[in-house]
PDB file of N, CA and C in Angstrom:
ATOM      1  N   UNK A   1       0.845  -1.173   0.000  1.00  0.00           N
ATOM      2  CA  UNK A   1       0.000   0.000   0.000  1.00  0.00           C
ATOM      3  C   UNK A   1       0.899   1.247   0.000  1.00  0.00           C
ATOM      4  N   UNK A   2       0.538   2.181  -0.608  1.00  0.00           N
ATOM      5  CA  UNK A   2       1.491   3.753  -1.179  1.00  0.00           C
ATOM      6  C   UNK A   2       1.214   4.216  -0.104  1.00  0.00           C
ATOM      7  N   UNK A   3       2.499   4.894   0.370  1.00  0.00           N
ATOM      8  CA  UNK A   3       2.641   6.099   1.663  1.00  0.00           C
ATOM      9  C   UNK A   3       2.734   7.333   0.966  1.00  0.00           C
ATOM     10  N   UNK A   4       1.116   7.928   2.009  1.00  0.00           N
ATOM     11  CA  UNK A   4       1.824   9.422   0.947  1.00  0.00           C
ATOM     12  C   UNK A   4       2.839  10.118   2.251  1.00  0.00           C
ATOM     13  N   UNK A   5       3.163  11.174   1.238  1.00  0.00           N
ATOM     14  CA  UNK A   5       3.808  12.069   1.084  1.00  0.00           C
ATOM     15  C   UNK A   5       3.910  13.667   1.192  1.00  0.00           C
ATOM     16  N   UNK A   6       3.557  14.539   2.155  1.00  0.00           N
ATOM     17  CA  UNK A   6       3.130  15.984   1.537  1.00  0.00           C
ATOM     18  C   UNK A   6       5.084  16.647   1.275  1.00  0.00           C
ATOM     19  N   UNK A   7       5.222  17.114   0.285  1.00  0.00           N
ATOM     20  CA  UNK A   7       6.618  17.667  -0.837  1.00  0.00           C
ATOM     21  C   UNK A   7       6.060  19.073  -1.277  1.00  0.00           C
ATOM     22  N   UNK A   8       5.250  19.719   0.157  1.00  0.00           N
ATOM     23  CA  UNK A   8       4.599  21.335  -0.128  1.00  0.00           C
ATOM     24  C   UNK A   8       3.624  21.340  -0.992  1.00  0.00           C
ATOM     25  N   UNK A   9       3.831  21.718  -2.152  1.00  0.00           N
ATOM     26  CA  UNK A   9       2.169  21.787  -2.911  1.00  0.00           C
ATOM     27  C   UNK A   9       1.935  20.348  -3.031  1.00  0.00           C
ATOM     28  N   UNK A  10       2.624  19.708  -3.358  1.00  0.00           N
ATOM     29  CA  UNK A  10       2.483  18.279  -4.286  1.00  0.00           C
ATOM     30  C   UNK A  10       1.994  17.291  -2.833  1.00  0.00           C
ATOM     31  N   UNK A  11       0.972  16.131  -3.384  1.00  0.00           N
ATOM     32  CA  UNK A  11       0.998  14.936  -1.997  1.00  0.00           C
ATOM     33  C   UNK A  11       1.641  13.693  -3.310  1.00  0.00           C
ATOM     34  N   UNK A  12       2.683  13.119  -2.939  1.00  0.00           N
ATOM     35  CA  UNK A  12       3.423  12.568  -3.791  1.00  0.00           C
ATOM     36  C   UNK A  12       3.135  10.708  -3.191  1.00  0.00           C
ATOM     37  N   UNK A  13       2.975   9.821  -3.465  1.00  0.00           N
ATOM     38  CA  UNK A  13       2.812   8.570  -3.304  1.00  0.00           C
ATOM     39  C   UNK A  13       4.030   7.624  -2.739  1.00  0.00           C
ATOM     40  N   UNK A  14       4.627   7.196  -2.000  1.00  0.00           N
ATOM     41  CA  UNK A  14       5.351   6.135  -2.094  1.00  0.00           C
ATOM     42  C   UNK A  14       5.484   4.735  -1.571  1.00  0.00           C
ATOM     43  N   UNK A  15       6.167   3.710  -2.087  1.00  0.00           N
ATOM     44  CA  UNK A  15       5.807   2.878  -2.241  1.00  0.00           C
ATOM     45  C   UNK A  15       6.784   2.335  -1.219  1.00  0.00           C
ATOM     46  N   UNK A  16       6.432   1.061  -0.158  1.00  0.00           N
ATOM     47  CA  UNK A  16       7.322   0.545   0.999  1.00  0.00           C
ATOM     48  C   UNK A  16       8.673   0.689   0.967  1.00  0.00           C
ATOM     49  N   UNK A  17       9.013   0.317  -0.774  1.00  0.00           N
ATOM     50  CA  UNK A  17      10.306   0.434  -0.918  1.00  0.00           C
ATOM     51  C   UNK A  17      11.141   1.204  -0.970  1.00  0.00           C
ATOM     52  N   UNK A  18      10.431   2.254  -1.724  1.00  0.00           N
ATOM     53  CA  UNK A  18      10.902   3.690  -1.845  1.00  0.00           C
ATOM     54  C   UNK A  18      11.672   4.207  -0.172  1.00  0.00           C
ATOM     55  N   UNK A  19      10.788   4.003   1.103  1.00  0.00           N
ATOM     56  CA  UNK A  19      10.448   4.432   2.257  1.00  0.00           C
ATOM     57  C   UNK A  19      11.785   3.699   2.998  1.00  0.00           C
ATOM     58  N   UNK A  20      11.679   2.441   2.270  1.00  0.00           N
ATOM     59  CA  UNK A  20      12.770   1.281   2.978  1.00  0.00           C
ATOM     60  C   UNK A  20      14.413   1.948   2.429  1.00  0.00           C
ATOM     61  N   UNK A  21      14.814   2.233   1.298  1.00  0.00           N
ATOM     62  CA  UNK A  21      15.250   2.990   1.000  1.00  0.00           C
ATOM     63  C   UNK A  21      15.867   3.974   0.946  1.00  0.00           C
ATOM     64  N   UNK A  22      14.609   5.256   1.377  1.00  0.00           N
ATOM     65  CA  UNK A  22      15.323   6.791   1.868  1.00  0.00           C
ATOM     66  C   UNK A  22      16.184   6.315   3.009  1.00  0.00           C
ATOM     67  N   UNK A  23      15.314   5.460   3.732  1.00  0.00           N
ATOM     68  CA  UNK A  23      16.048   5.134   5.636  1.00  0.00           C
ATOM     69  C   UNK A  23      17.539   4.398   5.277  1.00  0.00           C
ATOM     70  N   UNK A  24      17.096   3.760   4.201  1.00  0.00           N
ATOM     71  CA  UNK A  24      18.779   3.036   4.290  1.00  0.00           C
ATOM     72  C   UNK A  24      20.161   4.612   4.033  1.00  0.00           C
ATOM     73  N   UNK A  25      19.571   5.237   2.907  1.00  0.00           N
ATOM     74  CA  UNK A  25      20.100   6.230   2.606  1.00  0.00           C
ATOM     75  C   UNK A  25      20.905   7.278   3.386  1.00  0.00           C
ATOM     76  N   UNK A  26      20.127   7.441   4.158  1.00  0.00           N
ATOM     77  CA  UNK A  26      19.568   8.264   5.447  1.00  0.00           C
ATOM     78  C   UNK A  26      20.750   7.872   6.846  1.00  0.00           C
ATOM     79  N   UNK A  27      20.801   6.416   6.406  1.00  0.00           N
ATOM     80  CA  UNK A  27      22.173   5.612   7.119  1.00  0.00           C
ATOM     81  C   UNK A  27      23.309   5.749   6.940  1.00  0.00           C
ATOM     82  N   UNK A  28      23.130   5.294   5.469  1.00  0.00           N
ATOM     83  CA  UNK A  28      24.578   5.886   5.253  1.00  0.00           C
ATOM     84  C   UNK A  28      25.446   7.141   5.561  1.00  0.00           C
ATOM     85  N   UNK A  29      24.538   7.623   5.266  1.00  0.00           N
ATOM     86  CA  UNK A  29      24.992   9.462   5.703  1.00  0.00           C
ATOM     87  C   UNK A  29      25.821   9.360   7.041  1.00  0.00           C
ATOM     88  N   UNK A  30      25.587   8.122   7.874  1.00  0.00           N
ATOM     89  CA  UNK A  30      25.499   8.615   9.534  1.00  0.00           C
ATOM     90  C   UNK A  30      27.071   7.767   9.351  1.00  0.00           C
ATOM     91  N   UNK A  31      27.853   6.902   8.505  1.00  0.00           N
ATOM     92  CA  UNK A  31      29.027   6.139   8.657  1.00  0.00           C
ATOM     93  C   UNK A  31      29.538   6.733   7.209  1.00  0.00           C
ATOM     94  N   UNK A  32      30.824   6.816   7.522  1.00  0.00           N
ATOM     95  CA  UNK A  32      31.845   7.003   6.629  1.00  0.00           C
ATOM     96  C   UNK A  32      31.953   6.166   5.592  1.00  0.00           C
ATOM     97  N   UNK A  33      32.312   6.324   4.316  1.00  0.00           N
ATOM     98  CA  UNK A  33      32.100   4.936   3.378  1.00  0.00           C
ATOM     99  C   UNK A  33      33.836   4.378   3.313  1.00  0.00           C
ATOM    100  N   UNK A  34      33.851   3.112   3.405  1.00  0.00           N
ATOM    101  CA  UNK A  34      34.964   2.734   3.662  1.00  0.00           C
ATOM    102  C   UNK A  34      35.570   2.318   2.313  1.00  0.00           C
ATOM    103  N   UNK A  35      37.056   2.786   1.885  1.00  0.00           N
ATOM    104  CA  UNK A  35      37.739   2.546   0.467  1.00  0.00           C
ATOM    105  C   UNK A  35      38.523   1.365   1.054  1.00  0.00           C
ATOM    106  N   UNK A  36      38.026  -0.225   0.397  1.00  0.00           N
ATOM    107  CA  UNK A  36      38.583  -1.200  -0.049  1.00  0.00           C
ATOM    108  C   UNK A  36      40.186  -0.759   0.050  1.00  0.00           C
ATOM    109  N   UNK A  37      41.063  -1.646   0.934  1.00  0.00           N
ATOM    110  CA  UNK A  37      42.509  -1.950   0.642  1.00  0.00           C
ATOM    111  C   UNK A  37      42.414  -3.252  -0.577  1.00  0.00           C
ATOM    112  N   UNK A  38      41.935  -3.998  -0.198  1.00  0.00           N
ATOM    113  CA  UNK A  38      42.065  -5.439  -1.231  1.00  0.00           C
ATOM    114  C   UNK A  38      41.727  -5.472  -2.844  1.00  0.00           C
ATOM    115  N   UNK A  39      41.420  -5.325  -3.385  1.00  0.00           N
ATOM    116  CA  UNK A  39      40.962  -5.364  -4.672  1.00  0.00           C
ATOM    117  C   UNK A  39      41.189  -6.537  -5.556  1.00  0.00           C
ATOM    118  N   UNK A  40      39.405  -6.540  -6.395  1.00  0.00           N
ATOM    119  CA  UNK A  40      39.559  -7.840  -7.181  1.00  0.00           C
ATOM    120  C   UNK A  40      40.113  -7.601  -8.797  1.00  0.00           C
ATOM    121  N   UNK A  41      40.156  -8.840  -9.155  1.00  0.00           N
ATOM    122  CA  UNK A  41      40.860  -8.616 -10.565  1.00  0.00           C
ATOM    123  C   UNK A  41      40.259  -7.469 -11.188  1.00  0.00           C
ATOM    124  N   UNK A  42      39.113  -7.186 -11.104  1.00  0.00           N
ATOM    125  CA  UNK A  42      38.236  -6.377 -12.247  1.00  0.00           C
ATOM    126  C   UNK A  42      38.063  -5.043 -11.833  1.00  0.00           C
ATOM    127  N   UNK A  43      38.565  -4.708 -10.399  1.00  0.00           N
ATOM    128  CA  UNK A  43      38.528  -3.381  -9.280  1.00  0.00           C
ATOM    129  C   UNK A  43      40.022  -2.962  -9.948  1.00  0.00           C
ATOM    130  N   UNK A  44      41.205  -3.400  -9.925  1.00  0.00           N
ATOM    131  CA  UNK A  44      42.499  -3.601 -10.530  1.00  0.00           C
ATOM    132  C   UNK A  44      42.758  -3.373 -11.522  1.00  0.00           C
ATOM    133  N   UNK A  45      42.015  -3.528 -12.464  1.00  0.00           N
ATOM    134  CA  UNK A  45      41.754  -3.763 -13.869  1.00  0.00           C
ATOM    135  C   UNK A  45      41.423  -2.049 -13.962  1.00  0.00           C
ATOM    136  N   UNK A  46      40.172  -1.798 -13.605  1.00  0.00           N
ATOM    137  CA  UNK A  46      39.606  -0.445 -13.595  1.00  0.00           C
ATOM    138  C   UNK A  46      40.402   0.555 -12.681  1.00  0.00           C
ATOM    139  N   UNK A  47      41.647   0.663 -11.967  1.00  0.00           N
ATOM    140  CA  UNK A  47      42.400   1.374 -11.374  1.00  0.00           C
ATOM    141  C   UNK A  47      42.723   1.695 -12.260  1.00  0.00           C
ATOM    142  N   UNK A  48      43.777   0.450 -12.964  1.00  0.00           N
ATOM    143  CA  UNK A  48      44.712   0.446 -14.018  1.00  0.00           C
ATOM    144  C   UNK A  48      44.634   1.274 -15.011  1.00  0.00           C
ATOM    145  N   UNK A  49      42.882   1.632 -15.621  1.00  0.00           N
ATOM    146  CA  UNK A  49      42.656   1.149 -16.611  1.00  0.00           C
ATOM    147  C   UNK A  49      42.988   0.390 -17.935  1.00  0.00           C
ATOM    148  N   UNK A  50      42.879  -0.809 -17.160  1.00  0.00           N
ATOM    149  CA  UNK A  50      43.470  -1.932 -18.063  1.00  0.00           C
ATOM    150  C   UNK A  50      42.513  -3.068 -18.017  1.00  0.00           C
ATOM    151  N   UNK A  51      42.515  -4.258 -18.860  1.00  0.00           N
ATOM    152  CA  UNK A  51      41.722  -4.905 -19.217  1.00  0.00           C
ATOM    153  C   UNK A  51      42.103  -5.986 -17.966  1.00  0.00           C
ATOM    154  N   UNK A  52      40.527  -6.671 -17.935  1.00  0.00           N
ATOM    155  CA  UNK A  52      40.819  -8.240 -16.788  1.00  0.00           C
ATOM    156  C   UNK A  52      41.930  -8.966 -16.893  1.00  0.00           C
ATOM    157  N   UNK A  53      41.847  -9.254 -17.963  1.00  0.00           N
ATOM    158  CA  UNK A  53      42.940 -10.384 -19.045  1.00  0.00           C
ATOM    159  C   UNK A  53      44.659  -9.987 -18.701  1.00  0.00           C
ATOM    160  N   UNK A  54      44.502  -8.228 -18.664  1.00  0.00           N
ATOM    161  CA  UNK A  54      46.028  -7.418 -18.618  1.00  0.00           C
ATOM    162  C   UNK A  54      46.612  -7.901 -17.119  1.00  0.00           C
ATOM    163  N   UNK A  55      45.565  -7.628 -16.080  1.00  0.00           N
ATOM    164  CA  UNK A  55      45.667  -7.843 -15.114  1.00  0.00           C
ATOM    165  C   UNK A  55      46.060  -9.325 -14.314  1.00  0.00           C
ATOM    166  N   UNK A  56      45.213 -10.311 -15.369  1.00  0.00           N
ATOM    167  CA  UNK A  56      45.790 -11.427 -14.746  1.00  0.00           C
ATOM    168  C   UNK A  56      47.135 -11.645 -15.663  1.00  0.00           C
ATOM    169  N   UNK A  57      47.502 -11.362 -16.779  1.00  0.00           N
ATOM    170  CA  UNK A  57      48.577 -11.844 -17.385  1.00  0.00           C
ATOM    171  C   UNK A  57      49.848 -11.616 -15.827  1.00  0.00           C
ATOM    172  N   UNK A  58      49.373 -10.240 -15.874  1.00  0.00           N
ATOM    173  CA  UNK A  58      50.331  -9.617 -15.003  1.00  0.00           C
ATOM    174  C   UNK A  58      51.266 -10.452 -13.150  1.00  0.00           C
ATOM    175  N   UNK A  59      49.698 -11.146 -13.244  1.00  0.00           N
ATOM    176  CA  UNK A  59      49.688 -11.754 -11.653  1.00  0.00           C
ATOM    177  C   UNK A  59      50.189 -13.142 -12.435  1.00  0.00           C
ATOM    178  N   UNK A  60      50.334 -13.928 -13.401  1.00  0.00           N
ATOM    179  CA  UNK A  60      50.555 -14.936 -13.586  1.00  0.00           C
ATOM    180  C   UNK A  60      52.389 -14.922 -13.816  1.00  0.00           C
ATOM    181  N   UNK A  61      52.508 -13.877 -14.203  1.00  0.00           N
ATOM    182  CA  UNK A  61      53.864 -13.418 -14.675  1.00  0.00           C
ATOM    183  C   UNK A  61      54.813 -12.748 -13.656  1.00  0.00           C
ATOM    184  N   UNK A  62      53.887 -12.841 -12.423  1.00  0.00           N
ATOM    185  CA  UNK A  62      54.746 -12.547 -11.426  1.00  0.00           C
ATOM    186  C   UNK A  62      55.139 -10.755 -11.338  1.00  0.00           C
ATOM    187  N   UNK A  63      54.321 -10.290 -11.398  1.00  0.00           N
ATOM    188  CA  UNK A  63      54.558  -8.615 -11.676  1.00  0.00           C
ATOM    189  C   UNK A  63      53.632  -8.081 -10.573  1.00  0.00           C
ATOM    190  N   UNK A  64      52.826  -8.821 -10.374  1.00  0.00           N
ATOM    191  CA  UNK A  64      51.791  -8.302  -9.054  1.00  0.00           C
ATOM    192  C   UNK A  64      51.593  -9.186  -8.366  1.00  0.00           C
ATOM    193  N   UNK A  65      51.794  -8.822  -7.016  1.00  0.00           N
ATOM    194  CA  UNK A  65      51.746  -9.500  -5.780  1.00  0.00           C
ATOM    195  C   UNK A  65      50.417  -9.883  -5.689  1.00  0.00           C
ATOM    196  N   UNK A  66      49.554 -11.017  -5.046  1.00  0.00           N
ATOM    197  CA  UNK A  66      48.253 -10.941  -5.066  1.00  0.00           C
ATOM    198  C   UNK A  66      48.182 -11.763  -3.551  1.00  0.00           C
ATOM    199  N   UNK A  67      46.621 -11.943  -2.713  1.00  0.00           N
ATOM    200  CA  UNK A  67      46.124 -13.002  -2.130  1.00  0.00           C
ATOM    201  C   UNK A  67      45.535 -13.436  -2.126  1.00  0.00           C
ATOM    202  N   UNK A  68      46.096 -14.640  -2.503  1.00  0.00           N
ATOM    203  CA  UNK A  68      44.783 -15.705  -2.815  1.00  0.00           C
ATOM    204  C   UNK A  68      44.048 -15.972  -1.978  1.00  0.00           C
ATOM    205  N   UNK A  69      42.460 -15.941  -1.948  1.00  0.00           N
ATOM    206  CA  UNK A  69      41.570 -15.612  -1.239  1.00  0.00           C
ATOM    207  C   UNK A  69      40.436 -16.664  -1.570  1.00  0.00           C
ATOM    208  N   UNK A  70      40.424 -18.048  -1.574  1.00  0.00           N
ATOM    209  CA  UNK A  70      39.426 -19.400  -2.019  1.00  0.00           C
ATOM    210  C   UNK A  70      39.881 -19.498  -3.600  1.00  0.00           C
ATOM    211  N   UNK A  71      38.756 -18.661  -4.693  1.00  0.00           N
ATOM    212  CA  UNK A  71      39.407 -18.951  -5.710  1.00  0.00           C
ATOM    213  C   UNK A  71      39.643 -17.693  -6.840  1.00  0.00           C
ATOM    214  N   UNK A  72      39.821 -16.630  -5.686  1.00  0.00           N
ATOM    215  CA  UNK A  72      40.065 -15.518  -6.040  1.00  0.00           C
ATOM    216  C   UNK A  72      41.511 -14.905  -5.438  1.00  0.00           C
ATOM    217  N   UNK A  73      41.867 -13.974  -6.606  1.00  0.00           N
ATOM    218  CA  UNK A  73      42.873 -13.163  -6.153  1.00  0.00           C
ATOM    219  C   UNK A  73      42.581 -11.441  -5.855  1.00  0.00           C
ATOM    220  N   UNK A  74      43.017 -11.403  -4.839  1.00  0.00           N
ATOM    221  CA  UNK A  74      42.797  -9.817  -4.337  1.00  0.00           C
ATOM    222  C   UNK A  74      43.995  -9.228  -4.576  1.00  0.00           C
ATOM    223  N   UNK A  75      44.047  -8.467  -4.588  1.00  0.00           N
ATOM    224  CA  UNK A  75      45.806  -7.350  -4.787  1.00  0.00           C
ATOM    225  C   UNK A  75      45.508  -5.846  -4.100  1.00  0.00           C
ATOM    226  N   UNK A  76      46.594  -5.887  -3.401  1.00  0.00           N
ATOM    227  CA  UNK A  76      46.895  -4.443  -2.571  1.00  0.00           C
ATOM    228  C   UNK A  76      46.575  -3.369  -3.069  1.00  0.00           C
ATOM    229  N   UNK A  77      45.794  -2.162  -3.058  1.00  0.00           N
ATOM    230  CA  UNK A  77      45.993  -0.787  -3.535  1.00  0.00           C
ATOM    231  C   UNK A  77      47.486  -0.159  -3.513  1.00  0.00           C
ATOM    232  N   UNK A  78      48.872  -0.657  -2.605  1.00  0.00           N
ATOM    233  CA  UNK A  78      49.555  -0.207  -2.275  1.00  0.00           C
ATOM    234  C   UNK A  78      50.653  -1.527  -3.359  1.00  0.00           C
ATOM    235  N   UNK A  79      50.338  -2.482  -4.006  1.00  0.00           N
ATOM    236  CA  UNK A  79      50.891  -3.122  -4.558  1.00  0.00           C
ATOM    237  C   UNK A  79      50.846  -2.520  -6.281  1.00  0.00           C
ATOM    238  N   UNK A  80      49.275  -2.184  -6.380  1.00  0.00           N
ATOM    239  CA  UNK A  80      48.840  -1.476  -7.373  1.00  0.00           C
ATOM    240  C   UNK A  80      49.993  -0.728  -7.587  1.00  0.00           C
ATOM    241  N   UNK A  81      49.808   0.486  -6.906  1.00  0.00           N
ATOM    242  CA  UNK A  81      50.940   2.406  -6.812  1.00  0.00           C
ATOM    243  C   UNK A  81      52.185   1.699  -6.672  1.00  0.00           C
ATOM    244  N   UNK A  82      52.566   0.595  -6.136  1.00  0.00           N
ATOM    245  CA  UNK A  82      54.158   0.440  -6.345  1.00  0.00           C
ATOM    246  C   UNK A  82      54.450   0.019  -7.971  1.00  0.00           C
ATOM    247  N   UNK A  83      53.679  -1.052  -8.660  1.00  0.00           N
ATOM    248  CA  UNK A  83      53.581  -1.095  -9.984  1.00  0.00           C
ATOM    249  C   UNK A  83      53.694  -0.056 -10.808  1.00  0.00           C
ATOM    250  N   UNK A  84      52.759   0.737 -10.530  1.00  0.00           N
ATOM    251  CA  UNK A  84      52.653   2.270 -11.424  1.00  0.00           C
ATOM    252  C   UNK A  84      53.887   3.095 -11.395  1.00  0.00           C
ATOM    253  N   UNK A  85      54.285   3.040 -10.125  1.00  0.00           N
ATOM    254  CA  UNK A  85      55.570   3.924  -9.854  1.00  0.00           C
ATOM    255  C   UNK A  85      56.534   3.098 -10.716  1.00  0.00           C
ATOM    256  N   UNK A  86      56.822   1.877 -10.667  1.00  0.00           N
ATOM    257  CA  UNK A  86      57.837   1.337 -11.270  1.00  0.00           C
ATOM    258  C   UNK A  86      57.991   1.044 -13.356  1.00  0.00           C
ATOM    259  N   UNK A  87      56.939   1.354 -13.708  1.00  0.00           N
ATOM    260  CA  UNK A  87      56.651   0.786 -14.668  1.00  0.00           C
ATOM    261  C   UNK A  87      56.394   2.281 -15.413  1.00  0.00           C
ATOM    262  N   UNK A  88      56.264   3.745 -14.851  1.00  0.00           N
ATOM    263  CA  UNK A  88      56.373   5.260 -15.066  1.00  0.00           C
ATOM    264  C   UNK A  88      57.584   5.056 -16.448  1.00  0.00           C
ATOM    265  N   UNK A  89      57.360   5.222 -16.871  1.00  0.00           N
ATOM    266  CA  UNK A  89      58.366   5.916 -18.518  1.00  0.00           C
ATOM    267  C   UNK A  89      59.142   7.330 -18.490  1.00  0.00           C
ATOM    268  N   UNK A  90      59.301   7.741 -19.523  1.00  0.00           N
ATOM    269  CA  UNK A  90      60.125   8.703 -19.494  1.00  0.00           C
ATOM    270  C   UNK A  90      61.398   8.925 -18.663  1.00  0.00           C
ATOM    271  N   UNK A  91      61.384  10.854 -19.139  1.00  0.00           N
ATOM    272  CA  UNK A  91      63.470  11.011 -18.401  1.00  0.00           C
ATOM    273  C   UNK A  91      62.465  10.700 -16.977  1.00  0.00           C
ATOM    274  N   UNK A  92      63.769  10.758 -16.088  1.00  0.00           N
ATOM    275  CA  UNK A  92      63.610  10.953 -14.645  1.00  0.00           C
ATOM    276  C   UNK A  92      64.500  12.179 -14.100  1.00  0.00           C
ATOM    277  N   UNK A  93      64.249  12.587 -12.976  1.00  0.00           N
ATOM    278  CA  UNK A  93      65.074  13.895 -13.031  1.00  0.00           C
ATOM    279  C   UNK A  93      65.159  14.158 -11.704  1.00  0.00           C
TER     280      UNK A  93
END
C-alpha cells in the first residue's frame, strides 16, 4: 500500500520500498564509506585502466603480488601504486 507524502504543494505517493530505502540512505549518511585496501581482478583492472585479461597476465607473470583468497585473487591498492611507480616511462630527473 502507497505512503503518501506531503513535498509542499504536491501529496506525492510512495511505495514501501521507496520508504525502505530513503532510511537506508539516510544511514549511510550517519558512517563514513569505507575505500577497499584489497581489490579484485576487475577493481584492478579499472584502477589500471586496463583490461581483466592485462591484469591477470600480469599476476601470472609474477609482476603483481596478489592473495589468494578461495578462488580468487585480491591485490593491494599499495601493490597497485608500487607497480605504477615502477613501470612510469620517461626522463627521470
Amino acid at each position: 500500500m502507497p505512503l503518501a507524502r506531503n513535498t509542499g504543494h504536491l501529496l506525492t505517493s510512495l511505495t514501501r520500498g521507496e520508504v525502505y530505502m530513503a532510511g537506508i540512505k539516510s544511514q549511510r549518511k550517519a558512517f563514513p564509506e569505507v575505500q577497499p585496501r584489497l581489490f579484485t581482478v576487475r577493481m584492478a583492472a579499472t584502477y589500471l585502466s586496463a583490461s581483466v585479461w592485462a591484469i591477470r597476465s600480469l599476476l601470472w607473470a609474477g609482476q603483481l603480488k596478489y592473495i589468494p583468497l578461495g578462488k580468487r585473487h585480491l591485490i593491494d591498492r599499495q601493490d597497485l601504486d608500487s607497480f605504477i611507480e615502477r613501470e612510469k616511462g620517461g626522463p627521470s630527473g
